[in-house]
N, C-alpha and C. Protein backbone atom coordinates (compact mmCIF):
# COMPACT_ATOMS: atom_id res chain seq x y z
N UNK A 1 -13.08 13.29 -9.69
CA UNK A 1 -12.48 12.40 -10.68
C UNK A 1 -11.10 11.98 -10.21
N UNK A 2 -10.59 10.74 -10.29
CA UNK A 2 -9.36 10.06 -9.73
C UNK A 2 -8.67 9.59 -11.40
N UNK A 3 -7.57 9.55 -10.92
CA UNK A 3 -6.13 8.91 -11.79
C UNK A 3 -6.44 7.95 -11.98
N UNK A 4 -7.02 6.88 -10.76
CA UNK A 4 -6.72 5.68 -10.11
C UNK A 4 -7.86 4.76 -11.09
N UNK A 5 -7.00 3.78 -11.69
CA UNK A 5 -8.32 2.78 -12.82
C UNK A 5 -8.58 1.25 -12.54
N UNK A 6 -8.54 0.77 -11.40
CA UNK A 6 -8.59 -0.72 -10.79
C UNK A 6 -10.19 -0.53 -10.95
N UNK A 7 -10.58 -2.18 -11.75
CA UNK A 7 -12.03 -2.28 -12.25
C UNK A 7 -12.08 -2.84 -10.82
N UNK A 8 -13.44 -1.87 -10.18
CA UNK A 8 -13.85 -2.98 -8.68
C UNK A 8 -14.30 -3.87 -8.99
N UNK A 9 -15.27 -4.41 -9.77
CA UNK A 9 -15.75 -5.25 -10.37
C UNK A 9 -14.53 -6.79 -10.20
N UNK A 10 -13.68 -6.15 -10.11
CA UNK A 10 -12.55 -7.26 -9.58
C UNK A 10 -12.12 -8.11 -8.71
N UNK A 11 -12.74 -6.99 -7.72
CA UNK A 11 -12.22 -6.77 -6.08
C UNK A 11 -12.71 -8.25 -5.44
N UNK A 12 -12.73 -9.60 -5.75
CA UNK A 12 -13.04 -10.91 -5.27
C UNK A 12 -10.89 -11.04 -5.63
N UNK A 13 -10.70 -10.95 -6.81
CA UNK A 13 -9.44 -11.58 -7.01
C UNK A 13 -8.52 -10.76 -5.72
N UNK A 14 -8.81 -9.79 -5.16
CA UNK A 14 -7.54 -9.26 -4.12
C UNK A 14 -7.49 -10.13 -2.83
N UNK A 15 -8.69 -10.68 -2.66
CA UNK A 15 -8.70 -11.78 -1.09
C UNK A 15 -8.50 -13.29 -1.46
N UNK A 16 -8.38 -13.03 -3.37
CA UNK A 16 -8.15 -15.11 -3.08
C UNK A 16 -7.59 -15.66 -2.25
N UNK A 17 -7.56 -16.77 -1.77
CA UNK A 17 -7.01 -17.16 -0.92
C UNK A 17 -5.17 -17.86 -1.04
N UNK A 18 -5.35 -18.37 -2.63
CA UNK A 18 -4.00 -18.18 -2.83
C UNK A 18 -3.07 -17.20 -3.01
N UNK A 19 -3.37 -16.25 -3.37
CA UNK A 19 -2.84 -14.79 -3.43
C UNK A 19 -2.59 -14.78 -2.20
N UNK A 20 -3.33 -14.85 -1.14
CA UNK A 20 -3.12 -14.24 0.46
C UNK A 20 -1.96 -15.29 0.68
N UNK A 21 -2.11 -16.71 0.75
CA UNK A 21 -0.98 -17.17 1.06
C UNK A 21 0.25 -16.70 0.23
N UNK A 22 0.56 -16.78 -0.82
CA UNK A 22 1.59 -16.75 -1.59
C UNK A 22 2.58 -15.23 -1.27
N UNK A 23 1.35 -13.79 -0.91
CA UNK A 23 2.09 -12.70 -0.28
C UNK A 23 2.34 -12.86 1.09
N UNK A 24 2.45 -13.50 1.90
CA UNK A 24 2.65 -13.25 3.40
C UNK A 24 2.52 -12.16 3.86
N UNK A 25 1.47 -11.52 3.73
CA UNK A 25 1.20 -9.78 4.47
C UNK A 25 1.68 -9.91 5.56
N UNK A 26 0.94 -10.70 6.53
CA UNK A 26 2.02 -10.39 8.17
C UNK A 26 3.52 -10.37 8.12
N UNK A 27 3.56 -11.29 7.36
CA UNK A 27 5.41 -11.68 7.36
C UNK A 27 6.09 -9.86 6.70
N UNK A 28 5.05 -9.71 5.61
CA UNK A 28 5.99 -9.03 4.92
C UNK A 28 5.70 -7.24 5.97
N UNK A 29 4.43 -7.34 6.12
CA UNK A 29 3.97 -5.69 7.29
C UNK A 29 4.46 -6.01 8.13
N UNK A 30 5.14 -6.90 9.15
CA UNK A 30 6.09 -7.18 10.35
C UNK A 30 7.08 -6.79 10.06
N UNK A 31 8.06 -8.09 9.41
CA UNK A 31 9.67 -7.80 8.86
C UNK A 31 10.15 -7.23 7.99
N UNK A 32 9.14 -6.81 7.16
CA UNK A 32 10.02 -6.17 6.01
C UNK A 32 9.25 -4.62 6.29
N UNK A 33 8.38 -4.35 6.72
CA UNK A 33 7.60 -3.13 6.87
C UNK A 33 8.13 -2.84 8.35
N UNK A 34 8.55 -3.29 9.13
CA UNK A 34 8.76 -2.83 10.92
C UNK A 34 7.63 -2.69 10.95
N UNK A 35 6.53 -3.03 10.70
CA UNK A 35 5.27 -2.41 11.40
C UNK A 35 4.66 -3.37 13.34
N UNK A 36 4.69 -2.43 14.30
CA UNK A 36 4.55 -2.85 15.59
C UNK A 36 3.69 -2.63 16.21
N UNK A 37 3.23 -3.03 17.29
CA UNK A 37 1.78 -2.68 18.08
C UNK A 37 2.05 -0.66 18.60
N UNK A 38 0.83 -0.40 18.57
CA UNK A 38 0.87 1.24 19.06
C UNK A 38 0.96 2.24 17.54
N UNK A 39 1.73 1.45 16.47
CA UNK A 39 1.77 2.41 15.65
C UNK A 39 0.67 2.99 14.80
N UNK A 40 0.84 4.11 14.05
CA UNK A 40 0.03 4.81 13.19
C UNK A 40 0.48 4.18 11.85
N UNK A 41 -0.24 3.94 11.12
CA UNK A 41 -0.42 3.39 9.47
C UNK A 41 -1.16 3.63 9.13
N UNK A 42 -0.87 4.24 7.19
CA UNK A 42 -1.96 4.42 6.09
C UNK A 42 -1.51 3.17 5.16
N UNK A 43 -3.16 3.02 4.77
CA UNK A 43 -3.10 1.86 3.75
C UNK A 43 -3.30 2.77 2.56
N UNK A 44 -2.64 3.10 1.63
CA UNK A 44 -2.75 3.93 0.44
C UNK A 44 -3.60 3.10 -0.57
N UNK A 45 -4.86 3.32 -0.89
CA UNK A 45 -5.51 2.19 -1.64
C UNK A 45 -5.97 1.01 -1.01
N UNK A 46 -6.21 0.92 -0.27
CA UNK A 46 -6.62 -0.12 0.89
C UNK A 46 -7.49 -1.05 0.24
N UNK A 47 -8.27 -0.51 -1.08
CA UNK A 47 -8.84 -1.79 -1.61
C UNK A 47 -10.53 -2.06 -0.45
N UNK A 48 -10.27 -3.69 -0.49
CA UNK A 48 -11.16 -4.63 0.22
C UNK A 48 -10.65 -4.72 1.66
N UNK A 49 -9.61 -4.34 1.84
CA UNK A 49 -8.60 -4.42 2.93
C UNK A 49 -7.69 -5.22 3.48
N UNK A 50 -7.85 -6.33 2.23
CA UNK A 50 -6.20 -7.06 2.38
C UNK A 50 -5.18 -7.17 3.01
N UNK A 51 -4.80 -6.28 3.27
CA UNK A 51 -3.01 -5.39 3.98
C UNK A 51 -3.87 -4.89 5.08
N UNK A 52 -4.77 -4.19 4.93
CA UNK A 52 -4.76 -3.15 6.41
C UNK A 52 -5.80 -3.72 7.80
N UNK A 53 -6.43 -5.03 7.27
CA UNK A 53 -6.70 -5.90 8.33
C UNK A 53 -5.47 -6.67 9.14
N UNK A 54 -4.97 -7.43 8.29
CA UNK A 54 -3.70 -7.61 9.10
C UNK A 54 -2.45 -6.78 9.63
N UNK A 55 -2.73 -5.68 9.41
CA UNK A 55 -1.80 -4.38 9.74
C UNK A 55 -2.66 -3.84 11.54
N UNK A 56 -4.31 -3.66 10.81
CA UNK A 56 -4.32 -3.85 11.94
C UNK A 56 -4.38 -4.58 13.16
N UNK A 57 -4.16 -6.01 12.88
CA UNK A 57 -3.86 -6.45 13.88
C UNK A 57 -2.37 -6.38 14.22
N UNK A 58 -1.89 -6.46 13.93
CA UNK A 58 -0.38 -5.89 14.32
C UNK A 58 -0.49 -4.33 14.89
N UNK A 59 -0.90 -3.55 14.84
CA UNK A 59 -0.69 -2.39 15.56
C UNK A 59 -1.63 -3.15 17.14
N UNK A 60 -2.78 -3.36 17.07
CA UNK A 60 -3.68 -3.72 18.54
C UNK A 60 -4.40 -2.78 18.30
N UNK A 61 -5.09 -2.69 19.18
CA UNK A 61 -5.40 -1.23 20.01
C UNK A 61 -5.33 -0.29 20.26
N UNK A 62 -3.75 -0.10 20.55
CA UNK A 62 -3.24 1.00 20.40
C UNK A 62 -2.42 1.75 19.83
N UNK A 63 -2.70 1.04 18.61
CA UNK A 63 -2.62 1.44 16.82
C UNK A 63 -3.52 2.24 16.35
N UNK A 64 -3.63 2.75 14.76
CA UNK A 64 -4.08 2.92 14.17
C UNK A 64 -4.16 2.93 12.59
N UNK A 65 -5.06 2.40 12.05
CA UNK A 65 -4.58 2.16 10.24
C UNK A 65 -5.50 3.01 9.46
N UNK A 66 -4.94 3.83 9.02
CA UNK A 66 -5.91 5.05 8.15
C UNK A 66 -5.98 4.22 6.63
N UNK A 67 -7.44 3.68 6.33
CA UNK A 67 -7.30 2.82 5.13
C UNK A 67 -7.80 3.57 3.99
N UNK A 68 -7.13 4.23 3.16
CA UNK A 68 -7.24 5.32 2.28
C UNK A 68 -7.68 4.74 0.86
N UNK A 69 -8.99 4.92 0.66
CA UNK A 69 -9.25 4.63 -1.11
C UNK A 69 -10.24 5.52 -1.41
N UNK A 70 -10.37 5.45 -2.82
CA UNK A 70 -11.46 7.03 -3.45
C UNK A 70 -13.19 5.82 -3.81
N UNK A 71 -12.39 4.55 -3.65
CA UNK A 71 -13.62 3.44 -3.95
C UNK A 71 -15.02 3.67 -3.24
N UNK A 72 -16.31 3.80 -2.95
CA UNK A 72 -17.11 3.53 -2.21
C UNK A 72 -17.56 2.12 -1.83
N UNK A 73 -17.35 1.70 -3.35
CA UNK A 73 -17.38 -0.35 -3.31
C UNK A 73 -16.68 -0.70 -2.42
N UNK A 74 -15.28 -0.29 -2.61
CA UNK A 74 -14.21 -0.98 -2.22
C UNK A 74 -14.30 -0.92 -0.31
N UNK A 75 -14.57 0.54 -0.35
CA UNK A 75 -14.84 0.84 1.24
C UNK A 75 -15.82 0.21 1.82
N UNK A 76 -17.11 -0.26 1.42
CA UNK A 76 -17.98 -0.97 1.56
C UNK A 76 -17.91 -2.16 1.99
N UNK A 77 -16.92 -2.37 1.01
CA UNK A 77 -16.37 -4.39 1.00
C UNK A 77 -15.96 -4.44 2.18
N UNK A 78 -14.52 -3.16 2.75
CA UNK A 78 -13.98 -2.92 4.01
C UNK A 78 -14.94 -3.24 5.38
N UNK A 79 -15.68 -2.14 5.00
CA UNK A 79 -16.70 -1.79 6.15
C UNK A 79 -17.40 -3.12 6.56
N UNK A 80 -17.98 -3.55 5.24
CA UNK A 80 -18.18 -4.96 5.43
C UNK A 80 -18.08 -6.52 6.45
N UNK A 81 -16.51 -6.01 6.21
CA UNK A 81 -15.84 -7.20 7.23
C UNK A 81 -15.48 -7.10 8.30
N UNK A 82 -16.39 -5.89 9.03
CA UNK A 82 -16.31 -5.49 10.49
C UNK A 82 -14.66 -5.65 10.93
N UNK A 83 -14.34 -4.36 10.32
CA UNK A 83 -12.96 -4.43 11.22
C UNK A 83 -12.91 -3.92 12.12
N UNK A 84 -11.53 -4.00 13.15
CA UNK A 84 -12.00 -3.32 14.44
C UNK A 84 -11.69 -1.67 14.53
N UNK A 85 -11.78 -1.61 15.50
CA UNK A 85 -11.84 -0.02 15.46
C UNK A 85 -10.68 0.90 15.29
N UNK A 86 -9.81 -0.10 14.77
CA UNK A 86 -8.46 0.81 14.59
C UNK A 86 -8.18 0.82 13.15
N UNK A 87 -9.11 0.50 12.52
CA UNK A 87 -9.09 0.71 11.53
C UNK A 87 -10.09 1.86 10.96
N UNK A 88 -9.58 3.14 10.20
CA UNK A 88 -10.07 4.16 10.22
C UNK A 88 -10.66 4.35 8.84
N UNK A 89 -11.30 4.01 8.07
CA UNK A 89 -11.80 4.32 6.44
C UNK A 89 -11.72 5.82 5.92
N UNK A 90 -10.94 6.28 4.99
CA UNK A 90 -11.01 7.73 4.23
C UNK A 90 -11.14 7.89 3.35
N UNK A 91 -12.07 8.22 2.74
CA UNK A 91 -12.80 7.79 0.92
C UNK A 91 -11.81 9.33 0.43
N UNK A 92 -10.54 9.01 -0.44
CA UNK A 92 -9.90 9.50 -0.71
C UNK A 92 -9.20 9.32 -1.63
N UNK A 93 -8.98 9.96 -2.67
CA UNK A 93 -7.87 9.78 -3.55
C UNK A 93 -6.10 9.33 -3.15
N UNK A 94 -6.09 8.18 -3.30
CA UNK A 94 -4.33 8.15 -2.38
C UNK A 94 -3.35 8.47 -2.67
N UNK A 95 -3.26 10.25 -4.24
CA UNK A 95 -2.68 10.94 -4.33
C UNK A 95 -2.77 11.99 -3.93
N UNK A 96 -3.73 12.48 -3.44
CA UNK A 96 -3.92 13.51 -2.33
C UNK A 96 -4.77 12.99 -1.06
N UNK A 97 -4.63 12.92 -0.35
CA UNK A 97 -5.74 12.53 0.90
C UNK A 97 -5.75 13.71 1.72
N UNK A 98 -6.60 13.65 2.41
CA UNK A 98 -7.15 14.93 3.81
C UNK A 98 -6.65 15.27 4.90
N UNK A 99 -5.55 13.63 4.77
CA UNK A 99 -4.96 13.40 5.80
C UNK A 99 -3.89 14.58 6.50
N UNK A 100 -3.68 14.90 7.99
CA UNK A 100 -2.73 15.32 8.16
C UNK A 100 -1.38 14.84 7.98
N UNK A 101 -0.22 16.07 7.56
CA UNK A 101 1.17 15.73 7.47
C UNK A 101 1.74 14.95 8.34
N UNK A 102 2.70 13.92 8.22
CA UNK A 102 3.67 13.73 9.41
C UNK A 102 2.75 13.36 10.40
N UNK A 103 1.57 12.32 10.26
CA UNK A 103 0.72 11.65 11.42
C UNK A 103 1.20 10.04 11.38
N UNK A 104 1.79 9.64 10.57
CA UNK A 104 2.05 7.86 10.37
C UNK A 104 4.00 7.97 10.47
N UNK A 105 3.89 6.13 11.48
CA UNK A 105 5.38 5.94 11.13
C UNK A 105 5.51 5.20 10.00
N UNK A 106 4.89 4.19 9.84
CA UNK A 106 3.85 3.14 8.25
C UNK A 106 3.25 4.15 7.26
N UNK A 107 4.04 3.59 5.85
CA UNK A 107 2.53 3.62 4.61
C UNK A 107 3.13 2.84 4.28
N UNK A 108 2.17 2.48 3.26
CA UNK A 108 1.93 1.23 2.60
C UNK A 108 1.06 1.29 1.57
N UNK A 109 2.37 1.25 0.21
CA UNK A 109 1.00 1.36 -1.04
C UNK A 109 1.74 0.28 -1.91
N UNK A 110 0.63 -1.12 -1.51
CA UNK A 110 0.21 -2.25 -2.38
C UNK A 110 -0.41 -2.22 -3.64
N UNK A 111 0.55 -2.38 -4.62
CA UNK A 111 -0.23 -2.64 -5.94
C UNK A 111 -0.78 -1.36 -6.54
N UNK A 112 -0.52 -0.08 -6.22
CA UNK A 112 -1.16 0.77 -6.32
C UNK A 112 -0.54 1.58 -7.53
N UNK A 113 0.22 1.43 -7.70
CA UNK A 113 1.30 2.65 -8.51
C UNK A 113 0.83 2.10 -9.58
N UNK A 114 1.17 1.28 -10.23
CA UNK A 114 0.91 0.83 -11.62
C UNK A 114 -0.75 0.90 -12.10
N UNK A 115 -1.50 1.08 -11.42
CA UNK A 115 -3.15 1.32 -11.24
C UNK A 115 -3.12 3.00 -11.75
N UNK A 116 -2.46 3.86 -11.18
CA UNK A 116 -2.62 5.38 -11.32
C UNK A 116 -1.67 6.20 -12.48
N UNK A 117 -2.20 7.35 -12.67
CA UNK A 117 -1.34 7.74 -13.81
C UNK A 117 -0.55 8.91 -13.65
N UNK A 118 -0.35 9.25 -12.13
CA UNK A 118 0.84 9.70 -11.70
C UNK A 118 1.10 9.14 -10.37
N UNK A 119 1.81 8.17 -10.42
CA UNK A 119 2.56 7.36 -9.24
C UNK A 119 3.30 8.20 -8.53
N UNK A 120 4.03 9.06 -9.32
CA UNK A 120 5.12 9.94 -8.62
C UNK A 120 4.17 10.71 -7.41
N UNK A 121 3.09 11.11 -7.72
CA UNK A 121 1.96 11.73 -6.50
C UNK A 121 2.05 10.87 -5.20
N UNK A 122 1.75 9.55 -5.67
CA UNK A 122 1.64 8.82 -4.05
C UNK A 122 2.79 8.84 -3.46
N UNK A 123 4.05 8.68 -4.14
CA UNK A 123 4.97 8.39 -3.12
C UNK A 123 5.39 9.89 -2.32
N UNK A 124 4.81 11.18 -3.50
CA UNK A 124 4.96 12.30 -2.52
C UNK A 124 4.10 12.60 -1.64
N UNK A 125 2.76 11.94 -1.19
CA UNK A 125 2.08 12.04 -0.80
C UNK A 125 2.00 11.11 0.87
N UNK A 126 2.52 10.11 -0.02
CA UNK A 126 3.23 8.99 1.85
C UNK A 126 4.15 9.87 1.83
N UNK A 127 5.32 10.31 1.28
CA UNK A 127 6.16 10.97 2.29
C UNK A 127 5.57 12.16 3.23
N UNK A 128 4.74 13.08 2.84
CA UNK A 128 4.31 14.28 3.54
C UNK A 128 3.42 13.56 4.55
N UNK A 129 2.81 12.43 4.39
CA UNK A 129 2.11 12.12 5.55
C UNK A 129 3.27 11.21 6.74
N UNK A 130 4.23 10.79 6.25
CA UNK A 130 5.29 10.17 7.24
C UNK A 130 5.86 10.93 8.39
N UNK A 131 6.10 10.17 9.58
CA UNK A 131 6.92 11.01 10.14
C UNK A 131 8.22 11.22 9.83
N UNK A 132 9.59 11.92 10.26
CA UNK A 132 10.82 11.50 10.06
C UNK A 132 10.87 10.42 10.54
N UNK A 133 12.04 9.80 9.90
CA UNK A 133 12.15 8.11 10.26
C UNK A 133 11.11 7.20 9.92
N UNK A 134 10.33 7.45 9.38
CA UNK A 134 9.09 6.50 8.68
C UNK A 134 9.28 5.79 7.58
N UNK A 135 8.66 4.84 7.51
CA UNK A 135 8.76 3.94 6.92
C UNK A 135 7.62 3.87 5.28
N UNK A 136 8.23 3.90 4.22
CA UNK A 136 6.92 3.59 2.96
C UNK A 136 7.66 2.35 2.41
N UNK A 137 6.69 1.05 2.54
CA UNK A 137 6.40 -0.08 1.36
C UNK A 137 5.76 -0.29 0.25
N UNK A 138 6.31 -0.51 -0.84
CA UNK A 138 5.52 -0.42 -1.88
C UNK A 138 5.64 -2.17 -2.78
N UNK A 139 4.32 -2.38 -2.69
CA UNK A 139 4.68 -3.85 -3.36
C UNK A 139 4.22 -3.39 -4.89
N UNK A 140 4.61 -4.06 -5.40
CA UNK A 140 4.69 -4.18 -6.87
C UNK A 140 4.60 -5.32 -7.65
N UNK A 141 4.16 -5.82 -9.21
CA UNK A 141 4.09 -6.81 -9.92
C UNK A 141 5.37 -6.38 -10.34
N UNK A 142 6.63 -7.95 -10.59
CA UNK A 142 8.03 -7.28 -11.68
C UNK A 142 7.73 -7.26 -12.87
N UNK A 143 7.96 -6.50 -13.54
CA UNK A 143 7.64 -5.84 -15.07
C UNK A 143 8.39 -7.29 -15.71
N UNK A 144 9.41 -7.87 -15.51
CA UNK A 144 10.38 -8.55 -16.42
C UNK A 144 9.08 -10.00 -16.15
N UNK A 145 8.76 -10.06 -15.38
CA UNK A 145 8.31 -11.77 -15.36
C UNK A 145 6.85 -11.50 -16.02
N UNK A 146 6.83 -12.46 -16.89
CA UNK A 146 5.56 -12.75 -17.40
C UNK A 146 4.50 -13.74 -16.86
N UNK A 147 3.67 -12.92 -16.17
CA UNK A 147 2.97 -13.15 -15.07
C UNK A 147 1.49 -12.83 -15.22
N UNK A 148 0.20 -13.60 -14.74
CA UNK A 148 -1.12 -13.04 -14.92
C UNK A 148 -0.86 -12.11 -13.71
N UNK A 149 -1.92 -10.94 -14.07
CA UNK A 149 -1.90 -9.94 -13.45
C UNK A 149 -1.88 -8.71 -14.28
N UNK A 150 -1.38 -7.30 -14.48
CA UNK A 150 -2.09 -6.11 -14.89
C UNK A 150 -0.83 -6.43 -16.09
N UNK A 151 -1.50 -5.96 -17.18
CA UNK A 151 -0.16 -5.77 -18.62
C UNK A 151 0.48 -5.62 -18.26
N UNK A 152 1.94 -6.09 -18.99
CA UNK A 152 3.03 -6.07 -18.52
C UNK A 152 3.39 -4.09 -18.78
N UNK A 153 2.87 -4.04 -19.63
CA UNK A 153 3.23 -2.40 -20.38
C UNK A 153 2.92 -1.45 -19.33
N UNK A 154 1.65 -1.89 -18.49
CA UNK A 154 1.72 -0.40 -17.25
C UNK A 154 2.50 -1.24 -15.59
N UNK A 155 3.20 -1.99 -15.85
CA UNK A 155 4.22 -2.89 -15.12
C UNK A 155 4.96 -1.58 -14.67
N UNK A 156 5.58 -1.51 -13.44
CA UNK A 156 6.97 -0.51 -13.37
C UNK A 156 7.96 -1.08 -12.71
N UNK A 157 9.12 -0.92 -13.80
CA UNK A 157 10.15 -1.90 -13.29
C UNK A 157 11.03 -1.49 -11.25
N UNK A 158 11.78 -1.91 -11.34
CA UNK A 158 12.36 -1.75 -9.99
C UNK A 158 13.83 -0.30 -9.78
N UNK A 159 14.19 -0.02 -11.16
CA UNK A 159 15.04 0.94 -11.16
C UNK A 159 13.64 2.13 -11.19
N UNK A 160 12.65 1.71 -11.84
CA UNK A 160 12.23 3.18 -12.39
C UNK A 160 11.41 3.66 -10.70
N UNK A 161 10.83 2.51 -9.69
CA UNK A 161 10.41 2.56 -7.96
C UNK A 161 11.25 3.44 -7.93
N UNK A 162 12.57 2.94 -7.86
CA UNK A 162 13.89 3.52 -7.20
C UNK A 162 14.28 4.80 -7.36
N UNK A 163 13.75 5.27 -8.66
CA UNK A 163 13.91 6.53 -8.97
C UNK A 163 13.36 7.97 -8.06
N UNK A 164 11.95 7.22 -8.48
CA UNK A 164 10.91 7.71 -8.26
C UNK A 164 11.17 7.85 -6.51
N UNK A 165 10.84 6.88 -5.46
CA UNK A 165 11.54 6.71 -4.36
C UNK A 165 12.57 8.39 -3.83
N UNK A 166 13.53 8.06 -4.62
CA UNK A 166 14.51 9.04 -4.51
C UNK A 166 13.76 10.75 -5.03
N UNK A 167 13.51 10.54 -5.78
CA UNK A 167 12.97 12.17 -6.67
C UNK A 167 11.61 12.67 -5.21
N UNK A 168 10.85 11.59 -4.06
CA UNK A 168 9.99 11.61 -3.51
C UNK A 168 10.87 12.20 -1.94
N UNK A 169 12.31 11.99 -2.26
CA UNK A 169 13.09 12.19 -0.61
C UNK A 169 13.40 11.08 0.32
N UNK A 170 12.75 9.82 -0.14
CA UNK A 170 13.13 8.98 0.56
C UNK A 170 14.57 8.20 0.26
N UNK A 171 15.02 7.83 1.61
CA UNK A 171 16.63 7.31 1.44
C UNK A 171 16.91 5.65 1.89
N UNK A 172 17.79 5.43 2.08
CA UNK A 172 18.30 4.36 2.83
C UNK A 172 17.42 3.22 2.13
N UNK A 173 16.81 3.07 0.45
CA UNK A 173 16.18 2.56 -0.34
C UNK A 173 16.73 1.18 -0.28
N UNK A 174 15.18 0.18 -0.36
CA UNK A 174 15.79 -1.19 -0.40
C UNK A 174 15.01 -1.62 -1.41
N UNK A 175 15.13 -2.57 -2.54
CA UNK A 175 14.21 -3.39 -3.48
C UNK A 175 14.64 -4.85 -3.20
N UNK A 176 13.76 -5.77 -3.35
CA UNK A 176 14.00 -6.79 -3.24
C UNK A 176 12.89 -8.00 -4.06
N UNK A 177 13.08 -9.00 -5.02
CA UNK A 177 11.64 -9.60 -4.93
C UNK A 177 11.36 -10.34 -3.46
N UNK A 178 9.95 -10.31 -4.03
CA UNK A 178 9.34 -10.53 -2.27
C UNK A 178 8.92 -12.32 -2.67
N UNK A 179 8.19 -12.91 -3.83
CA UNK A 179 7.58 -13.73 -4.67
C UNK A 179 8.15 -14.10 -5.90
N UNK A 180 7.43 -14.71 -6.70
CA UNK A 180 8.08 -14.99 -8.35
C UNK A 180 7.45 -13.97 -9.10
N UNK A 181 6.53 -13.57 -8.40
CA UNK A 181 5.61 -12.69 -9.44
C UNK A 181 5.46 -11.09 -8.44
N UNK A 182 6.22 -11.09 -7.27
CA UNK A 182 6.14 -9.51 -7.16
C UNK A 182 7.76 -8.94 -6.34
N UNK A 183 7.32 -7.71 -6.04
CA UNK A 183 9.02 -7.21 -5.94
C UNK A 183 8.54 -6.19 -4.37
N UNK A 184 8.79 -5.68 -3.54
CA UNK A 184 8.76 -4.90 -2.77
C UNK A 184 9.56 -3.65 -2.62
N UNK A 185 9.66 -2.41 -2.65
CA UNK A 185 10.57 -1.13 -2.07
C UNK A 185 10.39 -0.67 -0.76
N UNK A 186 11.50 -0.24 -0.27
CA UNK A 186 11.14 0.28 1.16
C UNK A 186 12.15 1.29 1.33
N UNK A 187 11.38 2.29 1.67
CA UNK A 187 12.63 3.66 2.18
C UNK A 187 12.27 4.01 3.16
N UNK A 188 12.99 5.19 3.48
CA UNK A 188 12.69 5.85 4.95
C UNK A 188 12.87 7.41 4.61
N UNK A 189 11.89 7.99 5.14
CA UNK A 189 11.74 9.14 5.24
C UNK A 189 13.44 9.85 6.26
């Protein structure tokens, strides 16, 4: 049994195609994530695989993207779209995963927090899987803009990330909106 309550039944709206343009995943897993060829990355919730297709192409080859969801649909959808081989599927809860500690310089949990009903888990959960000096992104809907997308009521604003962020060990904290309708955090282990 999972926390985690995203109806798959959904899972067409995460690849619209305006959505994809409007987030710039490469732009934002490049420059705002450092993410580079060779590295290790978890997709926390990986979904359909949105983020962690284009993640893995940014790592290459000699990368790797551990795409972490408890979905079987969702992994399916993944599996689906023949990704390449650096992309690793782990049917997992992405408040606890199987994963070893301290194996990624990347995580990355898209959209995910406001889906689960202890958020504070994932971000302790990318941190124990980070290395030192690692990097966690967390995109988010902003609670203040009235926006389609998940109620505003399980919305989490950008002080309460920040908190949370901090109470998880991570430092050198950045928020920023990324869109009109979403916000990004980034710390470092």
């Amino acid at each position: 049994m999972t926390n985690n309550h995203f109806d798959t039944g959904k899972s067409a709206r995460l690849d619209n195609p305006g959505r994809i343009a409007e987030l710039r995943i490469p732009e934002l897993i490049r420059e705002t994530g450092g993410v580079k060829a060779g590295m290790v990355c978890v997709d926390l919730g990986c979904g359909t695989g949105t983020f962690a297709l284009p993640m893995a192409e940014i790592v290459g080859t000699t990368g790797h993207v551990y795409a972490v969801d408890d979905s079987d649909a969702m992994l399916d959808i993944l599996k689906s779209r023949k990704p390449p081989k650096s992309v690793l599927p782990v049917k997992s809860d992405f408040t606890k995963t199987s994963l070893d500690d301290a194996i990624a310089e990347f995580c990355l949990a898209a959209f995910i927090l406001h889906e689960t009903k202890e958020p504070q888990k994932a971000l302790d959960e990318a941190y124990r899987l980070l290395k030192p000096g690692g990097r966690l992104l967390a995109m988010e809907w902003r609670a203040e803009y009235d926006s389609p997308g998940p109620p505003q009521k399980i919305r989490i604003s950008a002080e309460k990330i920040e908190a949370m962020f901090r109470w998880a060990g991570f430092k050198d904290f950045r928020c920023d909106n990324w869109t009109e309708k979403h916000y990004y955090s980034l710390g470092l282990k």
